[in-house]
N, C-alpha and C. Protein backbone atom coordinates (compact mmCIF):
# COMPACT_ATOMS: atom_id res chain seq x y z
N UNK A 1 19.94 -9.66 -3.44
CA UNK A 1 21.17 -10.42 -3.54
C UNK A 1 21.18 -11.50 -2.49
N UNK A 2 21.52 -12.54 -3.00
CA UNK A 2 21.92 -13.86 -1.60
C UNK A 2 23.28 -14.26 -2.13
N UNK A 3 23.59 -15.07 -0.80
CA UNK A 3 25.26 -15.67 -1.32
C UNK A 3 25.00 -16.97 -0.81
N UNK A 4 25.63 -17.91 -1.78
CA UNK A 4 25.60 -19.40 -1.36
C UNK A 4 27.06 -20.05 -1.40
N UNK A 5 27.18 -21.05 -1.29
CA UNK A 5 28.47 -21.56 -2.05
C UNK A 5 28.68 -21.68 -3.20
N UNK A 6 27.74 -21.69 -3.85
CA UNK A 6 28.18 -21.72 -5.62
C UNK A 6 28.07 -20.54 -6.25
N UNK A 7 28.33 -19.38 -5.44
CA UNK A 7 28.12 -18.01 -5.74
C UNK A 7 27.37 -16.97 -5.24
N UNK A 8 26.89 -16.32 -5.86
CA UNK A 8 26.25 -14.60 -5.93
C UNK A 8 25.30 -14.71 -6.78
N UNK A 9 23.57 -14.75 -6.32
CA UNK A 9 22.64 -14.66 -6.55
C UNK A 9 22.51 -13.27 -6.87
N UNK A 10 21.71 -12.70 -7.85
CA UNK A 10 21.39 -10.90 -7.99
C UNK A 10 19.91 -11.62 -8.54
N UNK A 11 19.22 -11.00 -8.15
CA UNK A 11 17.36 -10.47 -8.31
C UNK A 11 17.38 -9.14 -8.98
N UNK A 12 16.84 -9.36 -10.63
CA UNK A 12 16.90 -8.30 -11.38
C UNK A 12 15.48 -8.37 -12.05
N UNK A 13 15.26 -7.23 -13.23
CA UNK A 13 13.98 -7.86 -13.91
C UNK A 13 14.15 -8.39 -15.12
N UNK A 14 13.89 -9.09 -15.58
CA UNK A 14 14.11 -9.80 -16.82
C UNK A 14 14.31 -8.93 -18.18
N UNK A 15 13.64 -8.21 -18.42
CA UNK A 15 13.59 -7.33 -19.78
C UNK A 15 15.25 -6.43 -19.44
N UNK A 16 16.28 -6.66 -18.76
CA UNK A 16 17.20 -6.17 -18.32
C UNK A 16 18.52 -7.13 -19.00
N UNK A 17 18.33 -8.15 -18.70
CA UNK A 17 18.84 -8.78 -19.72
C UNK A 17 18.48 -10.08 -20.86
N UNK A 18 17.59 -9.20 -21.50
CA UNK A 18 17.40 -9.50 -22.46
C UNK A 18 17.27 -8.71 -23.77
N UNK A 19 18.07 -9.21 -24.56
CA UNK A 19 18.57 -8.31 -26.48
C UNK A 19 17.52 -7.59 -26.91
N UNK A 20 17.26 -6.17 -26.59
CA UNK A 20 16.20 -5.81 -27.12
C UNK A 20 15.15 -6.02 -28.75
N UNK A 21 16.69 -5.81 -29.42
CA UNK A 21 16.83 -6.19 -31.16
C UNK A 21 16.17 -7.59 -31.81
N UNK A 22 16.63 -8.99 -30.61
CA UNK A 22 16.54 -10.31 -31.19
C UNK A 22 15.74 -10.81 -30.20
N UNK A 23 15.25 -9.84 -29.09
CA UNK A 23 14.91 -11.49 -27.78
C UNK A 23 15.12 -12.00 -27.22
N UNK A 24 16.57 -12.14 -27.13
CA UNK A 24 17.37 -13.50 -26.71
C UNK A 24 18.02 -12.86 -25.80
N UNK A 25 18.11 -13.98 -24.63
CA UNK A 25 18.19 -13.47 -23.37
C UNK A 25 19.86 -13.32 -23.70
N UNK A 26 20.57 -12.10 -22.72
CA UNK A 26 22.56 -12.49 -23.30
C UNK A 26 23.00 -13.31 -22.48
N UNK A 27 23.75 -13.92 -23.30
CA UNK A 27 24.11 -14.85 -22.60
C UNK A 27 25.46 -14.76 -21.17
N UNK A 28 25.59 -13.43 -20.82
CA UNK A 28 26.31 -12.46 -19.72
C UNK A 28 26.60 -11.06 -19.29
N UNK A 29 27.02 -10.79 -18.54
CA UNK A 29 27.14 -9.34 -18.82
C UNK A 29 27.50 -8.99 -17.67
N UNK A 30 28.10 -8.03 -17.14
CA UNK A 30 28.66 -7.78 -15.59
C UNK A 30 27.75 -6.64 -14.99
N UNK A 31 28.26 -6.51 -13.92
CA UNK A 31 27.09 -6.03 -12.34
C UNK A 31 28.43 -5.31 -11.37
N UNK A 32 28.07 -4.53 -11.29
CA UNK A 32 29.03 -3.51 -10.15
C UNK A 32 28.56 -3.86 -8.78
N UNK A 33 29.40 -4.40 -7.58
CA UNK A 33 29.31 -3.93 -6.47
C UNK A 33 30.09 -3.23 -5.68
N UNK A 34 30.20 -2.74 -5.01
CA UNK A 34 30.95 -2.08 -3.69
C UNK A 34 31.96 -1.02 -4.36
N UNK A 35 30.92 0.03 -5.40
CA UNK A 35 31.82 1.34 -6.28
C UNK A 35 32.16 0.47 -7.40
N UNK A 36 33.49 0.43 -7.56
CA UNK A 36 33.63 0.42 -9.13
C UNK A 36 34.29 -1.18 -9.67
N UNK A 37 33.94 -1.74 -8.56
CA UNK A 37 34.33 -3.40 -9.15
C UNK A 37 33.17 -4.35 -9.93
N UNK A 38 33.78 -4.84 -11.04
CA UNK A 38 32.80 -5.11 -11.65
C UNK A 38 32.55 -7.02 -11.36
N UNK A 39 31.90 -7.21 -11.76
CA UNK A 39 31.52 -8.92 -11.75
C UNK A 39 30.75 -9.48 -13.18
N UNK A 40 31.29 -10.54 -13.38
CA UNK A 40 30.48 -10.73 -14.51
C UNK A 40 29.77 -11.98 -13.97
N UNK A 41 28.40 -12.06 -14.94
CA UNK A 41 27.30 -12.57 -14.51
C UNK A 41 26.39 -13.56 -15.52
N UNK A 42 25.82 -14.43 -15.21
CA UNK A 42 25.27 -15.23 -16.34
C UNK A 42 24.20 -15.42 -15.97
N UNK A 43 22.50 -15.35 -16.71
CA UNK A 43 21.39 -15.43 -16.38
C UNK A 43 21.30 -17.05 -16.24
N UNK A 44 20.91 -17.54 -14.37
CA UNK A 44 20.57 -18.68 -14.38
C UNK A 44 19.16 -19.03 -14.53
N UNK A 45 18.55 -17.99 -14.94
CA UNK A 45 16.63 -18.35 -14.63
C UNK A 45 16.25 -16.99 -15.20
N UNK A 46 15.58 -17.31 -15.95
CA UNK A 46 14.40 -15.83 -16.44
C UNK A 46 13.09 -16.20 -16.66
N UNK A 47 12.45 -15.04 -16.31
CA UNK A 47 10.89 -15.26 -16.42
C UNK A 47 10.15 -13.65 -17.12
N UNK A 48 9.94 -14.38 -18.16
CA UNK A 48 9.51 -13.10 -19.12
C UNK A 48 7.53 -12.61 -18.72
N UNK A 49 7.51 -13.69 -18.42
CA UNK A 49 5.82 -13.57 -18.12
C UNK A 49 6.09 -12.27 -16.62
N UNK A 50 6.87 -12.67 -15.68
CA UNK A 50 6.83 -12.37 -14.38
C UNK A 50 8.08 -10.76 -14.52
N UNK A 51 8.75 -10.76 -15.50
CA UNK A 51 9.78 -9.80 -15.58
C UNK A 51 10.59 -10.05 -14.63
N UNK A 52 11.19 -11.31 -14.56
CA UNK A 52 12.22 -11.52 -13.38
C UNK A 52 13.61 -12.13 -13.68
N UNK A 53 14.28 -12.23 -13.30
CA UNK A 53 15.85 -12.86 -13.91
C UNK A 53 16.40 -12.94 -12.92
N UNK A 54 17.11 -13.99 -12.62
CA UNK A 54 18.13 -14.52 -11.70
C UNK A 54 19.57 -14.75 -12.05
N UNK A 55 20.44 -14.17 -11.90
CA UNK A 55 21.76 -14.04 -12.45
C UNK A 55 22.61 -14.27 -10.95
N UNK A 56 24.00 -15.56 -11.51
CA UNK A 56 24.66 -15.19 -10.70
C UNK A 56 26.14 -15.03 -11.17
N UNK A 57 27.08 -15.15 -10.13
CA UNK A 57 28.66 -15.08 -10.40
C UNK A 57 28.94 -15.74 -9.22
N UNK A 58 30.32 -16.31 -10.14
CA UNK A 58 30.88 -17.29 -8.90
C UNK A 58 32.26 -16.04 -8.30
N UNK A 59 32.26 -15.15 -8.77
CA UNK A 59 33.44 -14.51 -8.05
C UNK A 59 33.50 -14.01 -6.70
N UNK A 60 33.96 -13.84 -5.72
CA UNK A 60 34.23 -13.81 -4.52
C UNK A 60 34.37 -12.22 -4.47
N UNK A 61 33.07 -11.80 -3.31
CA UNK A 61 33.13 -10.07 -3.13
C UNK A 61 32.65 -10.10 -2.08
N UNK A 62 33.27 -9.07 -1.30
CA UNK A 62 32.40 -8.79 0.53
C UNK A 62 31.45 -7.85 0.13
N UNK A 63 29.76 -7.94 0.12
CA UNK A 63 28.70 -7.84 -0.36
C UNK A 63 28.54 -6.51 0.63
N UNK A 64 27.96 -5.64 0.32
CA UNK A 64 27.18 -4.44 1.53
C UNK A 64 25.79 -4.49 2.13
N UNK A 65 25.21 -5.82 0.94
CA UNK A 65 23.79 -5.35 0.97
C UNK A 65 23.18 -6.87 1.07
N UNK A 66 22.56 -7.84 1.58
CA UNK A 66 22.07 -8.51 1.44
C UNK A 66 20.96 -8.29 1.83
N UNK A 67 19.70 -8.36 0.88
CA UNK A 67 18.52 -8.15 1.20
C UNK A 67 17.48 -9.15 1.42
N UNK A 68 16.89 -9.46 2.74
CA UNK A 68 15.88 -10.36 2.83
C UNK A 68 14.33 -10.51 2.42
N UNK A 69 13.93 -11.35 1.85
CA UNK A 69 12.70 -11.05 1.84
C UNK A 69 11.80 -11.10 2.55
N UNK A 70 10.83 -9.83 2.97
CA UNK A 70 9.94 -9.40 3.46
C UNK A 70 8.98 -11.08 4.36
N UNK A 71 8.79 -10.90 5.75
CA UNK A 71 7.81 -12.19 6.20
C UNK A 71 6.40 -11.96 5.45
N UNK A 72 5.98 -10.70 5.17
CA UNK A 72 4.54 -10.74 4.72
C UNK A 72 4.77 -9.60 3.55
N UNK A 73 4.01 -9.69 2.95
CA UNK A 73 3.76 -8.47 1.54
C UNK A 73 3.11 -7.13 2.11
N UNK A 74 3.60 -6.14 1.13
CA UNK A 74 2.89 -4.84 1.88
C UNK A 74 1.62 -4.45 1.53
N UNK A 75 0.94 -3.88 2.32
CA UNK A 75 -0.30 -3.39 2.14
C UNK A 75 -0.51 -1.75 1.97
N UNK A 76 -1.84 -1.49 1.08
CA UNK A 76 -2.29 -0.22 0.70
C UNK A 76 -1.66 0.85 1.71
N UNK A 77 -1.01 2.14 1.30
CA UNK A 77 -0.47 2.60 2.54
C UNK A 77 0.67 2.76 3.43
N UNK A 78 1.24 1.62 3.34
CA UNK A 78 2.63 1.31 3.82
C UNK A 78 3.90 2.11 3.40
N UNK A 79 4.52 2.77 3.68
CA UNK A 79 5.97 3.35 3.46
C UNK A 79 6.56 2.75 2.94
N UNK A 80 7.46 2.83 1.54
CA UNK A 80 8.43 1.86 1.00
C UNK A 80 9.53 2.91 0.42
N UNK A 81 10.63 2.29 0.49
CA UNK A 81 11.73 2.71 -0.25
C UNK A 81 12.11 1.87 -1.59
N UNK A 82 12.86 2.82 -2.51
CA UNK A 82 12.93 2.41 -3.79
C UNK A 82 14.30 2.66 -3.89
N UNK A 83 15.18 1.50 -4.54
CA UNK A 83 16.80 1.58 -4.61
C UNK A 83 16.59 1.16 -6.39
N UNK A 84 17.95 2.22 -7.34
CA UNK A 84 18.18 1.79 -7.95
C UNK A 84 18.88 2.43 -8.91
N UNK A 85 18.96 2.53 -10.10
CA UNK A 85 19.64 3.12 -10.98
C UNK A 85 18.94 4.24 -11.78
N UNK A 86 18.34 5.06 -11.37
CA UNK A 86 17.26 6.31 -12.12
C UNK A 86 18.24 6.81 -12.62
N UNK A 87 17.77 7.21 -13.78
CA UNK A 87 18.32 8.28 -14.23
C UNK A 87 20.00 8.04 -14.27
N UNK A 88 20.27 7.27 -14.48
CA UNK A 88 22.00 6.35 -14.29
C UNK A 88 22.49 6.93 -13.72
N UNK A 89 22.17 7.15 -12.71
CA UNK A 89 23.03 7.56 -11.37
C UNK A 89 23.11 6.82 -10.74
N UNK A 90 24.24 5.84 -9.79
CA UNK A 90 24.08 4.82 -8.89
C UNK A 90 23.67 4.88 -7.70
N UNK A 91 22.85 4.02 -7.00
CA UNK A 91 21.95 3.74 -5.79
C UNK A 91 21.71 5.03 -5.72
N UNK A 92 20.49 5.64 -6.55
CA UNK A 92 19.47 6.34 -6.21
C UNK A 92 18.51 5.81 -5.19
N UNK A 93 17.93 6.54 -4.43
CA UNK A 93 16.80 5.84 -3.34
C UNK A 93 15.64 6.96 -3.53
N UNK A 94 14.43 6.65 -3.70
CA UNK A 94 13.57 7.28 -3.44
C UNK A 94 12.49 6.53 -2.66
N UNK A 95 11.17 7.32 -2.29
CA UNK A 95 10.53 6.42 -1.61
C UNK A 95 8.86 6.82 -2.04
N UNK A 96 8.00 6.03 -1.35
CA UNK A 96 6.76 6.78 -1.44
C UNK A 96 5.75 5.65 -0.70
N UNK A 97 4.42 5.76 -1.12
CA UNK A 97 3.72 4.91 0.04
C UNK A 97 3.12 3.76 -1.59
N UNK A 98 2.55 2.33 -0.78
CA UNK A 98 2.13 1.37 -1.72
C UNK A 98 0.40 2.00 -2.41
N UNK A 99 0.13 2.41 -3.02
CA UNK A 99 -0.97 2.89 -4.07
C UNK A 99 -1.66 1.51 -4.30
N UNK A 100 -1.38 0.56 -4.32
CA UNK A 100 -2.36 -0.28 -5.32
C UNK A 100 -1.80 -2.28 -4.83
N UNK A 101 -1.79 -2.60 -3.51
CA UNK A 101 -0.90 -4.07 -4.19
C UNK A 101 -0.89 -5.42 -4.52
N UNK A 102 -2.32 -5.39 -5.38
CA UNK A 102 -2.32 -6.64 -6.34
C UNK A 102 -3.05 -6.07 -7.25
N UNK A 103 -2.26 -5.80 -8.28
CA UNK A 103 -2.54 -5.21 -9.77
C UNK A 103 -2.29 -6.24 -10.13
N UNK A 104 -3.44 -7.26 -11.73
CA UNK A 104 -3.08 -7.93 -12.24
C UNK A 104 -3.32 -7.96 -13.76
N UNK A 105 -3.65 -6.78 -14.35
CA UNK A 105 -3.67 -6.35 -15.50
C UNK A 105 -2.94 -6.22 -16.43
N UNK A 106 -1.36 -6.35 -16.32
CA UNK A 106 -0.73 -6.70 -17.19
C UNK A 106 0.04 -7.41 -17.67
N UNK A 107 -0.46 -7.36 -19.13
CA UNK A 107 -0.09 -8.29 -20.30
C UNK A 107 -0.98 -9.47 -20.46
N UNK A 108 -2.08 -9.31 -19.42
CA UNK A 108 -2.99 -10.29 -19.39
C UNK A 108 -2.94 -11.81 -18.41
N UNK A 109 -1.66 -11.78 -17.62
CA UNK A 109 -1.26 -12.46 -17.25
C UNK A 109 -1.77 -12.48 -15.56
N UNK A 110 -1.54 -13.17 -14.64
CA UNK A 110 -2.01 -13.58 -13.49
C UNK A 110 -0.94 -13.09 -12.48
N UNK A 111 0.34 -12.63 -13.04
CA UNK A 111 1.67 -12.39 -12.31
C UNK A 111 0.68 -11.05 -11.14
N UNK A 112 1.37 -11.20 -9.94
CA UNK A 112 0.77 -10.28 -9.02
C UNK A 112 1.79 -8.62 -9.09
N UNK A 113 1.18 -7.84 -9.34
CA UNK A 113 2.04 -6.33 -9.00
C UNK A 113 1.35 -5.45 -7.79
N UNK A 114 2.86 -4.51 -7.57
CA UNK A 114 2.70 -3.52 -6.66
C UNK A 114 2.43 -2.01 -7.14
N UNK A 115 1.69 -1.44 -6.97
CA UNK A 115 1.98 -0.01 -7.80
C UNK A 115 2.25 1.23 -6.58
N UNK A 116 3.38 1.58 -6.41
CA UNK A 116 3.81 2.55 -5.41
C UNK A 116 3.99 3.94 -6.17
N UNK A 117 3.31 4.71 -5.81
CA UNK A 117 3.62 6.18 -5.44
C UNK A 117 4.91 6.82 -5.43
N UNK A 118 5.89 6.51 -5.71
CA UNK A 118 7.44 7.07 -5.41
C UNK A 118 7.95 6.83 -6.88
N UNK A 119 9.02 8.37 -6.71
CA UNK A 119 9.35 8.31 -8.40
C UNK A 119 10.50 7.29 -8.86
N UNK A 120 10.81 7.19 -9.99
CA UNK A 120 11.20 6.29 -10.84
C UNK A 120 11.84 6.85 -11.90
N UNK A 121 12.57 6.04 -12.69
CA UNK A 121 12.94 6.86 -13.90
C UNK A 121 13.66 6.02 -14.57
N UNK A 122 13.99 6.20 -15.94
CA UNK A 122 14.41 5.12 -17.01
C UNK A 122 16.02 4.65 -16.24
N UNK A 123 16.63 3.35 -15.96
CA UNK A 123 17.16 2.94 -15.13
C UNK A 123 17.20 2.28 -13.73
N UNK A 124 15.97 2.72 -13.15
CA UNK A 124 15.28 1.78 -11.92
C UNK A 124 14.78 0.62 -11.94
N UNK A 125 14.93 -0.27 -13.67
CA UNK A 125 14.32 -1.53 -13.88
C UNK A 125 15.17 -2.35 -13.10
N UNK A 126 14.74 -3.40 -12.31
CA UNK A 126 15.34 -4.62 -11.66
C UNK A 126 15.70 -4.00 -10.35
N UNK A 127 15.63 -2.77 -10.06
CA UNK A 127 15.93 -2.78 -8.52
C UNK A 127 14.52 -3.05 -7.67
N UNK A 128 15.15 -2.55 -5.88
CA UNK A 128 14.44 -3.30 -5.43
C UNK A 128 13.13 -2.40 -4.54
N UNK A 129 12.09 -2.88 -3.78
CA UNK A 129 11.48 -1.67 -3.06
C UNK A 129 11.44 -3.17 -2.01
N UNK A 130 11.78 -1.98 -1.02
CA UNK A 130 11.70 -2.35 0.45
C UNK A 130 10.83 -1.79 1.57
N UNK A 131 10.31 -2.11 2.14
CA UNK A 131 9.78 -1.81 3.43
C UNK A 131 10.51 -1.10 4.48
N UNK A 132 10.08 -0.66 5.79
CA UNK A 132 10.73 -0.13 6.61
C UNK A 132 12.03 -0.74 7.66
N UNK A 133 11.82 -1.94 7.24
CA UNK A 133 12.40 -3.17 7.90
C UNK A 133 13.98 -3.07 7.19
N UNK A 134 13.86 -2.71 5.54
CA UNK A 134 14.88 -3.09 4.96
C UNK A 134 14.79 -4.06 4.52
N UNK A 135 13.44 -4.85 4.42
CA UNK A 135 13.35 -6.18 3.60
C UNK A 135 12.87 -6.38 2.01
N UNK A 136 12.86 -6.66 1.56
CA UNK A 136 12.40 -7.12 -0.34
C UNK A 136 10.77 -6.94 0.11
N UNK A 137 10.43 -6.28 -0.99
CA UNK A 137 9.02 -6.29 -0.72
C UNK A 137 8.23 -6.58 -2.50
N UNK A 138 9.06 -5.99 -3.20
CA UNK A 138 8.94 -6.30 -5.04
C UNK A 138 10.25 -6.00 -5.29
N UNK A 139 10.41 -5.69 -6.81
CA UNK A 139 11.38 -5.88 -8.06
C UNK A 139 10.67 -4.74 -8.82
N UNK A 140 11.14 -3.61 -9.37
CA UNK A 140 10.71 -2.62 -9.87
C UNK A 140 10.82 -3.42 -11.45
N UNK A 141 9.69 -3.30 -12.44
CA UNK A 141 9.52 -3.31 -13.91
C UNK A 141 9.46 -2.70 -14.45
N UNK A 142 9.46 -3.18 -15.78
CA UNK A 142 9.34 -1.60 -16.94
C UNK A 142 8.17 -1.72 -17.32
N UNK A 143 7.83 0.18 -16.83
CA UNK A 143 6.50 0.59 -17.13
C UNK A 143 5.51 -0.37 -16.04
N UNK A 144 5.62 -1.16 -16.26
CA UNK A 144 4.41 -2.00 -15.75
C UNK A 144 2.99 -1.99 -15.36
N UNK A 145 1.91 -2.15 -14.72
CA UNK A 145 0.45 -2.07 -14.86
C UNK A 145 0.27 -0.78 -15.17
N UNK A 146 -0.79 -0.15 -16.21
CA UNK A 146 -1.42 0.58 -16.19
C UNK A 146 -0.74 1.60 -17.29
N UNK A 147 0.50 1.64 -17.40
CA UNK A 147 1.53 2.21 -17.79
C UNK A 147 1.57 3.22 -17.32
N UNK A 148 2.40 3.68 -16.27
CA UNK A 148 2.18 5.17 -15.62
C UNK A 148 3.63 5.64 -15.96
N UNK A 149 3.29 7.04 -15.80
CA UNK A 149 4.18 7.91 -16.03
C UNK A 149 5.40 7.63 -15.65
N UNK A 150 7.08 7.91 -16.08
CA UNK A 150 7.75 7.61 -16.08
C UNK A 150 7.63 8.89 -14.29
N UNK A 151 8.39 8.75 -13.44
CA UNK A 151 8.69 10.12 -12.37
C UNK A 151 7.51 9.62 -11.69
N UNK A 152 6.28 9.32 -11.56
CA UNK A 152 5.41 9.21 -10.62
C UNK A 152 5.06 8.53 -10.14
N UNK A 153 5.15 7.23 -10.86
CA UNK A 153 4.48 5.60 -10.61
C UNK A 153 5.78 5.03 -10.41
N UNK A 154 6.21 3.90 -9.77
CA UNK A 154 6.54 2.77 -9.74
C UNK A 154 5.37 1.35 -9.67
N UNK A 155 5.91 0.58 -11.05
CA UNK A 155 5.27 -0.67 -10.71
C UNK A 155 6.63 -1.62 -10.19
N UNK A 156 5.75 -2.58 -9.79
CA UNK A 156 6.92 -3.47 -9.25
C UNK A 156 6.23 -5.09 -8.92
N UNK A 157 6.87 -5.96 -9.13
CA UNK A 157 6.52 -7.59 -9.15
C UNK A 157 6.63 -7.33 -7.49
N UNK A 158 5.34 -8.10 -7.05
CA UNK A 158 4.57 -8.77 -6.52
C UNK A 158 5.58 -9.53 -5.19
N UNK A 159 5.75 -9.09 -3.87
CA UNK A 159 6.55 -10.22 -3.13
C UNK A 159 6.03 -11.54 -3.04
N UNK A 160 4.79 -11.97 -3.31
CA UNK A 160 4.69 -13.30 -3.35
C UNK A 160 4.99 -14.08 -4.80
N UNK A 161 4.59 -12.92 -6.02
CA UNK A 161 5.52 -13.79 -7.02
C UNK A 161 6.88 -13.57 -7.02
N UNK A 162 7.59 -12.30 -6.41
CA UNK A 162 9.19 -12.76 -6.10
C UNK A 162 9.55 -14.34 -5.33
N UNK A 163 9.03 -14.56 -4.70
CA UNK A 163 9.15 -15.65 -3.45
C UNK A 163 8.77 -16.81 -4.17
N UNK A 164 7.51 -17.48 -4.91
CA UNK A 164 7.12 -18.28 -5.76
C UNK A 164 8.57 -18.33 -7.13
N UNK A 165 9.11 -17.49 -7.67
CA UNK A 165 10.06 -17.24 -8.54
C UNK A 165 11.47 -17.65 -7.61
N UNK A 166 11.89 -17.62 -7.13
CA UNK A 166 13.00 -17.90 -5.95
C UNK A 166 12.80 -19.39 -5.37
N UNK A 167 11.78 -19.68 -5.00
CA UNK A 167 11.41 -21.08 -4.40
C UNK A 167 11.81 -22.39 -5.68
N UNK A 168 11.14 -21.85 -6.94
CA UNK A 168 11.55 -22.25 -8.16
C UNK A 168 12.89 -22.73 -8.43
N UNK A 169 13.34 -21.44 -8.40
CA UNK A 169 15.36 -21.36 -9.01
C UNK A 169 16.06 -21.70 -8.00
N UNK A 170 15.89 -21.15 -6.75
CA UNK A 170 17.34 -21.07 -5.95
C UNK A 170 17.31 -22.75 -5.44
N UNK A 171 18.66 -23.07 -5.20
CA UNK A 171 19.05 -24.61 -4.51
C UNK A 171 18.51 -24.37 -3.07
C-alpha cells in the first residue's frame, strides 16, 4: 500500500481482479481496511504477463500498514513472512524461508519469481511476503512456477519486477 495525494495505492495480483468467465479486467470492486470498513477501488494498471494490478481509491482512511519496498531482493535462505487472506480468514501470516529466487519458467515469460517454503492457501493471491525488516520483498500469485502444492509452496513476483511494475505506474 502507498498513499499519495490522489489517493490509496493497493499492490495486488492481477488474476484478482480480473472476470474469470470473460477476461476482462472489473472495472471496481472494494478492499477492506482497518476491520470492517470497506473502500471501493478501480484498477489503475494491470499486468497479466507479471500477475500484478495496481488499484487505487481516492477515499480518505488512517492506513495501519504501509509497506516499503525492500533496498535489495531476498536471497536463497532468508526468513520471510507471508500476509494474506488463506483460507478467507483475514491477515493470516505465515512464514517460511526463500527456496528458489529467480524462477523464470512460467508461462514462458521472462517475469522474475520467488518460490518460498511457507504455506499458502486458496485466498493468499495478491498479498504480500516480507522480509525481516517488514519490507515488500514479492506479491504472492496463483499457483505460480512449477505449480506447487496448494499448503506448501508459495510463489510470488519477483521484488525487482514489483519495483520495475511500480516505477512504470506510480506518479
Amino acid at each position: 500500500m502507498s498513499a499519495s495525494s490522489s489517493g490509496i495505492f493497493v499492490l495486488t495480483a492481477a488474476h484478482c481482479v480480473i472476470n474469470r468467465q470473460d477476461q476482462t479486467i472489473m472495472p471496481y470492486g472494494f478492499i477492506s481496511f482497518n476491520g470492517d470498513d470497506k473502500y471501493r477501488v478501480t484498477a489503475i494498471a494491470v499486468s497479466r504477463k507479471n500477475d500484478l494490478a495496481l488499484l487505487m481509491t481516492t477515499d480518505t482512511t488512517p492506513l495501519k500498514l504501509v509497506a516499503p519496498l525492500a533496498s535489495s531482493p531476498p536471497k536463497v535462505g532468508d526468513f520471510v513472512w507471508i500476509i494474506g487472506y488463506g483460507a478467507r480468514v483475514e491477515d493470516i501470516i505465515s512464514h517460511g524461508t526463500v527456496a528458489k529466487e529467480n524462477v523464470a519458467s512460467y508461462h514462458n515469460t521472462e517475469t522474475r519469481w520467488l518460490l518460498v517454503n511457507g504455506s499458502i492457501y486458496y485466498g493468499n493471491s495478491g498479498g504480500g511476503v516480507f522480509n525481516s525488516k517488514g519490507e515488500l520483498v514479492g506479491v504472492i500469485v496463483e499457483n505460480g512456477p512449477q505449480h506447487p502444492v496448494w499448503g506448501l509452496w508459495a510463489s510470488a513476483v519477483h521484488l525487482d519486477t514489483v519495483r520495475q511494475f511500480l516505477d512504470h505506474y506510480l506518479p
